[in-house]
PDB file of N, CA and C in Angstrom:
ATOM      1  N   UNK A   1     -42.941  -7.273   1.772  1.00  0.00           N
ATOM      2  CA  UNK A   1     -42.188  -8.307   2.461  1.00  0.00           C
ATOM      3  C   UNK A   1     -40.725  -8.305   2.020  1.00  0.00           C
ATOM      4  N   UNK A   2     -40.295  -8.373   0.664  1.00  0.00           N
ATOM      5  CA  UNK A   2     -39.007  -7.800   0.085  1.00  0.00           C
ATOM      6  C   UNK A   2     -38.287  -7.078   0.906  1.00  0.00           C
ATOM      7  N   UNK A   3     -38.644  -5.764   1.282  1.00  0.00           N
ATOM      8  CA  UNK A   3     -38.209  -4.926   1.512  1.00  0.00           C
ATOM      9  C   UNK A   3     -37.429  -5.232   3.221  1.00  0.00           C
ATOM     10  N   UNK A   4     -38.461  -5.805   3.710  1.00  0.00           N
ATOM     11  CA  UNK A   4     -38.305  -5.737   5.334  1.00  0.00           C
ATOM     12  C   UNK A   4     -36.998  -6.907   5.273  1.00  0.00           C
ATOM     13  N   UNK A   5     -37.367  -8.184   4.196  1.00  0.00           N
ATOM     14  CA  UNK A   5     -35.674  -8.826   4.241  1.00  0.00           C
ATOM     15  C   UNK A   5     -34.504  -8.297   3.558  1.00  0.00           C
ATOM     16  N   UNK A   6     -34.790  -7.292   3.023  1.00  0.00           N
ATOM     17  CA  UNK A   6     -33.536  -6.585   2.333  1.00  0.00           C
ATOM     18  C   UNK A   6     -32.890  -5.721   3.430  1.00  0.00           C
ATOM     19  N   UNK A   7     -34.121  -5.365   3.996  1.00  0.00           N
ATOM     20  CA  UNK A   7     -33.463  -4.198   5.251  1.00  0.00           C
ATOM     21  C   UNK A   7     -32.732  -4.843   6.777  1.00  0.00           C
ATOM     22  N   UNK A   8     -33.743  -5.912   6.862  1.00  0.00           N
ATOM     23  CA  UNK A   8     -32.729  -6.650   7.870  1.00  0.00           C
ATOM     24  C   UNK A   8     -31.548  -7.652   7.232  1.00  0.00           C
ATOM     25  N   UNK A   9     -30.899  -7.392   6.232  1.00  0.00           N
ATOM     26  CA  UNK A   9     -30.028  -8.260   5.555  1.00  0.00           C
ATOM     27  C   UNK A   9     -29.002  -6.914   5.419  1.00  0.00           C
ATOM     28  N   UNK A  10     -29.578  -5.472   5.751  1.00  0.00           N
ATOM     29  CA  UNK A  10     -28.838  -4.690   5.318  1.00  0.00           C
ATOM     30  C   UNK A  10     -28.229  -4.459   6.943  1.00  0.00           C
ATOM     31  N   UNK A  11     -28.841  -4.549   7.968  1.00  0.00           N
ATOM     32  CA  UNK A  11     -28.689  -4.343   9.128  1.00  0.00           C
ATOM     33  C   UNK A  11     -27.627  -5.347   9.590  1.00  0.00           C
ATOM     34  N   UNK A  12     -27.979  -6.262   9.482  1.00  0.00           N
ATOM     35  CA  UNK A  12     -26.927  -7.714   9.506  1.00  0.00           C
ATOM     36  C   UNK A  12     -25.322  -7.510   9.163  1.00  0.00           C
ATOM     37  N   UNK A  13     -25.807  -6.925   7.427  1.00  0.00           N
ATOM     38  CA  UNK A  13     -24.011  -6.690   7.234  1.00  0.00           C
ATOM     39  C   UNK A  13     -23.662  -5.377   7.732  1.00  0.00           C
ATOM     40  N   UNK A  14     -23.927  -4.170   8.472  1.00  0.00           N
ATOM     41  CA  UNK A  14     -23.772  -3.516   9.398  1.00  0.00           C
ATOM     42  C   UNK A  14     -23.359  -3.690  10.542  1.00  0.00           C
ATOM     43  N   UNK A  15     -23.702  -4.357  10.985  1.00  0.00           N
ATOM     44  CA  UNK A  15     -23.345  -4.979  12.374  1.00  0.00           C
ATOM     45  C   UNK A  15     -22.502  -5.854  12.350  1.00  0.00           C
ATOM     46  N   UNK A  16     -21.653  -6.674  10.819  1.00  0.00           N
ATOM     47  CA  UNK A  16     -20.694  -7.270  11.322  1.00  0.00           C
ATOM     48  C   UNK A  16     -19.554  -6.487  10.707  1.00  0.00           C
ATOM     49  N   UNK A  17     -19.943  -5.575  10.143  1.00  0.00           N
ATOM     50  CA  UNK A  17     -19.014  -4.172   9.761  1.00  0.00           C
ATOM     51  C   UNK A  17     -18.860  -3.496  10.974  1.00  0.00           C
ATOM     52  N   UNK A  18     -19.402  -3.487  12.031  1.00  0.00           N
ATOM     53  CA  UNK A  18     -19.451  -2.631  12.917  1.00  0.00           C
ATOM     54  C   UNK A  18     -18.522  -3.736  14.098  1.00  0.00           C
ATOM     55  N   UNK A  19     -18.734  -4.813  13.723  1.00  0.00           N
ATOM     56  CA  UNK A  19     -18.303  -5.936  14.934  1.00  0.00           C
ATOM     57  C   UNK A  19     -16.505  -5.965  14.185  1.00  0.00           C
ATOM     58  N   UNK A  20     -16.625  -5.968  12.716  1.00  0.00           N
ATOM     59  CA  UNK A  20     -14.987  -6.082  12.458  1.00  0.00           C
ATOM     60  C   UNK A  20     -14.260  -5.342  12.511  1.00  0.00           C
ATOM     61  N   UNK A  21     -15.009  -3.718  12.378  1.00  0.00           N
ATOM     62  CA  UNK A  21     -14.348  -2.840  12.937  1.00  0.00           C
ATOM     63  C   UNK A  21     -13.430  -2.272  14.346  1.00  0.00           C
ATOM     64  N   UNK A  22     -14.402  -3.146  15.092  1.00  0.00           N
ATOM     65  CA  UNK A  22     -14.539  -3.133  16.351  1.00  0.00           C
ATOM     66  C   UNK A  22     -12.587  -4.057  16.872  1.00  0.00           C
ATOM     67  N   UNK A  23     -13.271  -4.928  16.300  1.00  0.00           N
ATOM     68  CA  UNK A  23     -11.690  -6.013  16.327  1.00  0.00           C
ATOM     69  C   UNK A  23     -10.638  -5.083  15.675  1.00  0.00           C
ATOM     70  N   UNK A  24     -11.018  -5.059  14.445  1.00  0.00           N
ATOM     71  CA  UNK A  24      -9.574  -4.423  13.722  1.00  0.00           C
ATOM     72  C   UNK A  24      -8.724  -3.230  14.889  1.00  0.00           C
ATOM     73  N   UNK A  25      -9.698  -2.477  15.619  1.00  0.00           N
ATOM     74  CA  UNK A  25      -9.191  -1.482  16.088  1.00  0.00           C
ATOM     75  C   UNK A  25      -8.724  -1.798  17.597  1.00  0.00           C
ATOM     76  N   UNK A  26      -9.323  -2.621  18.089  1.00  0.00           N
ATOM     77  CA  UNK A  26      -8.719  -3.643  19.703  1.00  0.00           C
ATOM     78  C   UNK A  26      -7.340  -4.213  19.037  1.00  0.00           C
ATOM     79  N   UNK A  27      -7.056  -4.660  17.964  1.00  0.00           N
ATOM     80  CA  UNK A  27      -5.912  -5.523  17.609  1.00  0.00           C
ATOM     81  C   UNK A  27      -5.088  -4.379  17.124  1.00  0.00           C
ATOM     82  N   UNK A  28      -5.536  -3.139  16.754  1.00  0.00           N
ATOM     83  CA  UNK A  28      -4.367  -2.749  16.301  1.00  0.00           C
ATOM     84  C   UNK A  28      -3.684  -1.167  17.729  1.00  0.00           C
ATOM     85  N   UNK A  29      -4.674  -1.644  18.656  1.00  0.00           N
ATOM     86  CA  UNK A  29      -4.495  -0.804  19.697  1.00  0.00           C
ATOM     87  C   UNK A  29      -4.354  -1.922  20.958  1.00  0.00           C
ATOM     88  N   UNK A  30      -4.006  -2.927  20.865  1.00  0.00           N
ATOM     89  CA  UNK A  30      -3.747  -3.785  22.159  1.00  0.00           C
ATOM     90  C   UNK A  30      -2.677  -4.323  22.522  1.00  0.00           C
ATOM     91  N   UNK A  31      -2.914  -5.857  22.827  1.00  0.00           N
ATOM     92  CA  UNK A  31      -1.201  -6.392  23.040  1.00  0.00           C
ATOM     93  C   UNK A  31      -0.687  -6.575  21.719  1.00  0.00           C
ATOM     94  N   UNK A  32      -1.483  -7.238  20.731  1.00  0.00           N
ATOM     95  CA  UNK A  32      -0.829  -7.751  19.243  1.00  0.00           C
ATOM     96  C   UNK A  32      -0.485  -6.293  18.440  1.00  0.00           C
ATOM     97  N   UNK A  33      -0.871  -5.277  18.662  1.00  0.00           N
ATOM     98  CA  UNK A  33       0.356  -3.896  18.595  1.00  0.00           C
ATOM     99  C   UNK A  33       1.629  -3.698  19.068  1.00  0.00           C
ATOM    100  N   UNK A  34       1.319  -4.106  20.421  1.00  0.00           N
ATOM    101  CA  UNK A  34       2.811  -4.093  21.153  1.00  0.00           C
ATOM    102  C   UNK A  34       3.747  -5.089  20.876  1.00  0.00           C
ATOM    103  N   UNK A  35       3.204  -6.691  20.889  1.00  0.00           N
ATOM    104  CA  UNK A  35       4.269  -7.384  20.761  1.00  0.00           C
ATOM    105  C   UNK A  35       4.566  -6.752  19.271  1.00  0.00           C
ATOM    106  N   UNK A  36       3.947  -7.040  18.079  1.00  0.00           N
ATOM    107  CA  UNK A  36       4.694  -6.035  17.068  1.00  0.00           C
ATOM    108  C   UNK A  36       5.599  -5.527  17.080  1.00  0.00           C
ATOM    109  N   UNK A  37       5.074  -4.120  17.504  1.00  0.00           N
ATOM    110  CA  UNK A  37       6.536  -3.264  17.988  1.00  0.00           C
ATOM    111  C   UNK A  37       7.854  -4.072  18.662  1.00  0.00           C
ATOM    112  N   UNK A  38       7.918  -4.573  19.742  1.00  0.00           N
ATOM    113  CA  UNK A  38       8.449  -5.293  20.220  1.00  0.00           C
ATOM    114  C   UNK A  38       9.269  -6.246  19.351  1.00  0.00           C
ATOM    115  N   UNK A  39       8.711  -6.820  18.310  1.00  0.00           N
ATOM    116  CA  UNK A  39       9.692  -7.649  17.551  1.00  0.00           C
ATOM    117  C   UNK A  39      10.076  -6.919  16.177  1.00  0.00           C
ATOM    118  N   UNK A  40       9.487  -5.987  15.627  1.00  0.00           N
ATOM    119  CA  UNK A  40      10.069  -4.680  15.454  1.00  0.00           C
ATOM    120  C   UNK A  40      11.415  -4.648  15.614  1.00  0.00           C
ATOM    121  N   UNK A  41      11.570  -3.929  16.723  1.00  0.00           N
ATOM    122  CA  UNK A  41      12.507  -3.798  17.702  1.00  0.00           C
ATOM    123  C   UNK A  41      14.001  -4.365  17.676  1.00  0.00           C
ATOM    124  N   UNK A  42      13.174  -5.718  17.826  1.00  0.00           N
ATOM    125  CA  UNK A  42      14.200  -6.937  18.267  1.00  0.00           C
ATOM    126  C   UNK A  42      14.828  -7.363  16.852  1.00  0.00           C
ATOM    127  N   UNK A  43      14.141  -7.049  15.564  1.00  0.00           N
ATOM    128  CA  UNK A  43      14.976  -7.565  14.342  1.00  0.00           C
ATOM    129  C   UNK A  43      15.665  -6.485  13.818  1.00  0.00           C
ATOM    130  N   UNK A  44      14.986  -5.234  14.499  1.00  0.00           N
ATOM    131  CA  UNK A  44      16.041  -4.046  14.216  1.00  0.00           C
ATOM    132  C   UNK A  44      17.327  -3.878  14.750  1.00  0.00           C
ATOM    133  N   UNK A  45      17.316  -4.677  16.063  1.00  0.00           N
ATOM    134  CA  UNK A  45      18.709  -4.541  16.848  1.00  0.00           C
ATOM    135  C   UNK A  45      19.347  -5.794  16.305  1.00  0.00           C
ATOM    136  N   UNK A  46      18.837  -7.147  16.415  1.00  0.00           N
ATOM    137  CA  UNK A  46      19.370  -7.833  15.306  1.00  0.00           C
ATOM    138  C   UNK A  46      20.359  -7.465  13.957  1.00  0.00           C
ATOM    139  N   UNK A  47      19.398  -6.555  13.356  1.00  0.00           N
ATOM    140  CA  UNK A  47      20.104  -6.265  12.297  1.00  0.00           C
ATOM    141  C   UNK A  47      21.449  -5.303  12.304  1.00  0.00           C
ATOM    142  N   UNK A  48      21.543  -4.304  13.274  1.00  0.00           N
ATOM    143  CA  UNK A  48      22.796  -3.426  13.447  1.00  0.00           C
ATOM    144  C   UNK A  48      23.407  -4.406  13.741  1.00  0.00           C
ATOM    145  N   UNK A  49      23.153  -5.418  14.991  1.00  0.00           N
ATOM    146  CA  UNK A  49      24.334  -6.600  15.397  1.00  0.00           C
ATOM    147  C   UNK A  49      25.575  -7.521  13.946  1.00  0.00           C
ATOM    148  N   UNK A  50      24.493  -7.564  13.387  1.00  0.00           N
ATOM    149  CA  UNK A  50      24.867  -8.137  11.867  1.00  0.00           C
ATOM    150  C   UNK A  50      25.623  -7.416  11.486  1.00  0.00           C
ATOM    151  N   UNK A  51      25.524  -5.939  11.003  1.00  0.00           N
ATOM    152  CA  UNK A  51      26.126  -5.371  10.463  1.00  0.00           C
ATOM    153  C   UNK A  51      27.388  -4.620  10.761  1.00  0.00           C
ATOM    154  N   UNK A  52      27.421  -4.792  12.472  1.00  0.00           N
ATOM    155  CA  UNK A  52      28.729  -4.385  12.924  1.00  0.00           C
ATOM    156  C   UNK A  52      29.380  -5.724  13.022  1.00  0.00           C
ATOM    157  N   UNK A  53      29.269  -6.909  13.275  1.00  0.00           N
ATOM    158  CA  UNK A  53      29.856  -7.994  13.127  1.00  0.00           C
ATOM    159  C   UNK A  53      30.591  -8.112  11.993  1.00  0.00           C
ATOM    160  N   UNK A  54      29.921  -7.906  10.626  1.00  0.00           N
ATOM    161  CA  UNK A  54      30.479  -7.576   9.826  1.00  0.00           C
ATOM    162  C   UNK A  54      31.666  -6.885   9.455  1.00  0.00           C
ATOM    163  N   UNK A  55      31.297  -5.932   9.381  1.00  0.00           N
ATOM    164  CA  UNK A  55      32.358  -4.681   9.819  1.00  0.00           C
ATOM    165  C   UNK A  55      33.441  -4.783  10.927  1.00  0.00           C
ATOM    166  N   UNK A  56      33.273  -5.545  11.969  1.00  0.00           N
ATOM    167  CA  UNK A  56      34.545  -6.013  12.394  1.00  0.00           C
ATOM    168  C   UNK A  56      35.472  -6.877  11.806  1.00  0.00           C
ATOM    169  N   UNK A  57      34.734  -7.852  11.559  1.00  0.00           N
ATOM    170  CA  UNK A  57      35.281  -9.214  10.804  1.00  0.00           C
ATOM    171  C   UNK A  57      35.909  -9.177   9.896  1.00  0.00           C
ATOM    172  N   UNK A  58      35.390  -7.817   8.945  1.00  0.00           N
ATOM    173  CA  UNK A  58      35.639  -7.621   7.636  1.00  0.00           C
ATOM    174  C   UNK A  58      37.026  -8.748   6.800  1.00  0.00           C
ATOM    175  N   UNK A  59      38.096  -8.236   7.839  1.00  0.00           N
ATOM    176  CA  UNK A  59      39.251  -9.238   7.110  1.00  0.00           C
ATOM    177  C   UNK A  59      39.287 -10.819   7.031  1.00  0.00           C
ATOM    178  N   UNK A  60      38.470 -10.792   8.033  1.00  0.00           N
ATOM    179  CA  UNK A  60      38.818 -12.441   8.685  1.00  0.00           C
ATOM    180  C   UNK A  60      37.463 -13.155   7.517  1.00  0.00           C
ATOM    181  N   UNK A  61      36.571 -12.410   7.526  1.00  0.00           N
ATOM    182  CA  UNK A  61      35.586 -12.804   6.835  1.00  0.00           C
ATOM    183  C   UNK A  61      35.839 -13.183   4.904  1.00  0.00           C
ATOM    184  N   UNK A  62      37.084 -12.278   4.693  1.00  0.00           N
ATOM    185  CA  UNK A  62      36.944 -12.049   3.538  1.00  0.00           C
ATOM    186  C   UNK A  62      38.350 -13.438   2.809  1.00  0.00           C
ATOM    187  N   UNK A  63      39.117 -13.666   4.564  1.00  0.00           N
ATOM    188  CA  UNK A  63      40.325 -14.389   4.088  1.00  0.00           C
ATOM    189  C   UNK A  63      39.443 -16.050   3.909  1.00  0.00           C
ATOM    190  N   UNK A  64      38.590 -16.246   5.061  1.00  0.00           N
ATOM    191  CA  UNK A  64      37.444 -17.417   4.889  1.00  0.00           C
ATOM    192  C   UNK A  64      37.126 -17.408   3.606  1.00  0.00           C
ATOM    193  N   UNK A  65      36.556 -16.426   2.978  1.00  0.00           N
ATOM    194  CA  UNK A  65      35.939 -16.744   2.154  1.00  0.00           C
ATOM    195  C   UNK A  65      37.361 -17.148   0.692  1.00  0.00           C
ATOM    196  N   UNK A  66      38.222 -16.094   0.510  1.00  0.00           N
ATOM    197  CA  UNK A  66      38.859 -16.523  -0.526  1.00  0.00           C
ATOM    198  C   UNK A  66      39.330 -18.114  -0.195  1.00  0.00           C
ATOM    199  N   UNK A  67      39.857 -18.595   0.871  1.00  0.00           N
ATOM    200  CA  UNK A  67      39.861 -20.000   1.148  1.00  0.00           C
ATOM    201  C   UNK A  67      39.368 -20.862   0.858  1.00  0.00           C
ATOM    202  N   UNK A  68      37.854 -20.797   1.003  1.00  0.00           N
ATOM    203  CA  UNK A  68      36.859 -21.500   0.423  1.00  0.00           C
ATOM    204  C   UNK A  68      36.570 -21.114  -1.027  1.00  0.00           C
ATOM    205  N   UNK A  69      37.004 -20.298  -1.531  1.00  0.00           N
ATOM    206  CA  UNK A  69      36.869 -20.166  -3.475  1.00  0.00           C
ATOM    207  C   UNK A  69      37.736 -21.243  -3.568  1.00  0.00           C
ATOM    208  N   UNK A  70      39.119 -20.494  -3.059  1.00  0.00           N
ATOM    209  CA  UNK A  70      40.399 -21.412  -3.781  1.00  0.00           C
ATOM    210  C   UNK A  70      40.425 -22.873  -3.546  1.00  0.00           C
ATOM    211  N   UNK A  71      39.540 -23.128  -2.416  1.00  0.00           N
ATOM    212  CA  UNK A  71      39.159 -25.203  -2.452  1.00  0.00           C
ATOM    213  C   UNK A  71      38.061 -25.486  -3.186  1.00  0.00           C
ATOM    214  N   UNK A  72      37.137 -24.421  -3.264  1.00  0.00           N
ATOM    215  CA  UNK A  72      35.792 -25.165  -4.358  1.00  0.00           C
ATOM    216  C   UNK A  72      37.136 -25.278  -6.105  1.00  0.00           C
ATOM    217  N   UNK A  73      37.668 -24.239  -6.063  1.00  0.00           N
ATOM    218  CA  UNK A  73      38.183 -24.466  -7.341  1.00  0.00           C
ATOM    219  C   UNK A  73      38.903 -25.311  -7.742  1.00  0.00           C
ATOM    220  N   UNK A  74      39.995 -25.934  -6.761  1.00  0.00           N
ATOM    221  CA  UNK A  74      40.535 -26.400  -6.419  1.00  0.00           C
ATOM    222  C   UNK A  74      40.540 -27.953  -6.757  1.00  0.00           C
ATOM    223  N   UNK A  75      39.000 -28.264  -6.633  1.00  0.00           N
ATOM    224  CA  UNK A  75      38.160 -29.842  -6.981  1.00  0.00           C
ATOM    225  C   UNK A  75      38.348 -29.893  -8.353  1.00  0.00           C
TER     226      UNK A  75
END
């Protein structure tokens, strides 16, 4: 009798190994892959935006900032 509940207890966690597998691989091959990528994407272009903003600004950014030293110090 042991045996036959060990074996259907073994079958059980098989099948939800087989059921999570199942998901893991729909989710990582479906839409929640794509939007992924997709925002991916979107924080990657984000981020060049940043960094050429930067790089334009460079002066204007840097005269702001000494401005704001020389008034925090200033107090």
């Amino acid at each position: 009798m042991g045996q036959v509940i060990e074996r259907r207890e073994a079958v059980q966690t098989d099948a939800r190994f087989v059921r999570a597998r199942g998901r893991a691989k729909e989710l990582m091959t479906g839409s929640a892959a794509q939007g992924t990528t997709e925002y991916a994407i979107l924080v990657g272009v984000l981020v060049v935006i940043a960094i050429l903003a930067i790089v334009a600004f460079r002066d204007k950014v840097s005269e702001l900032w000494d401005e704001i030293s020389s008034a925090i110090n200033s107090l």
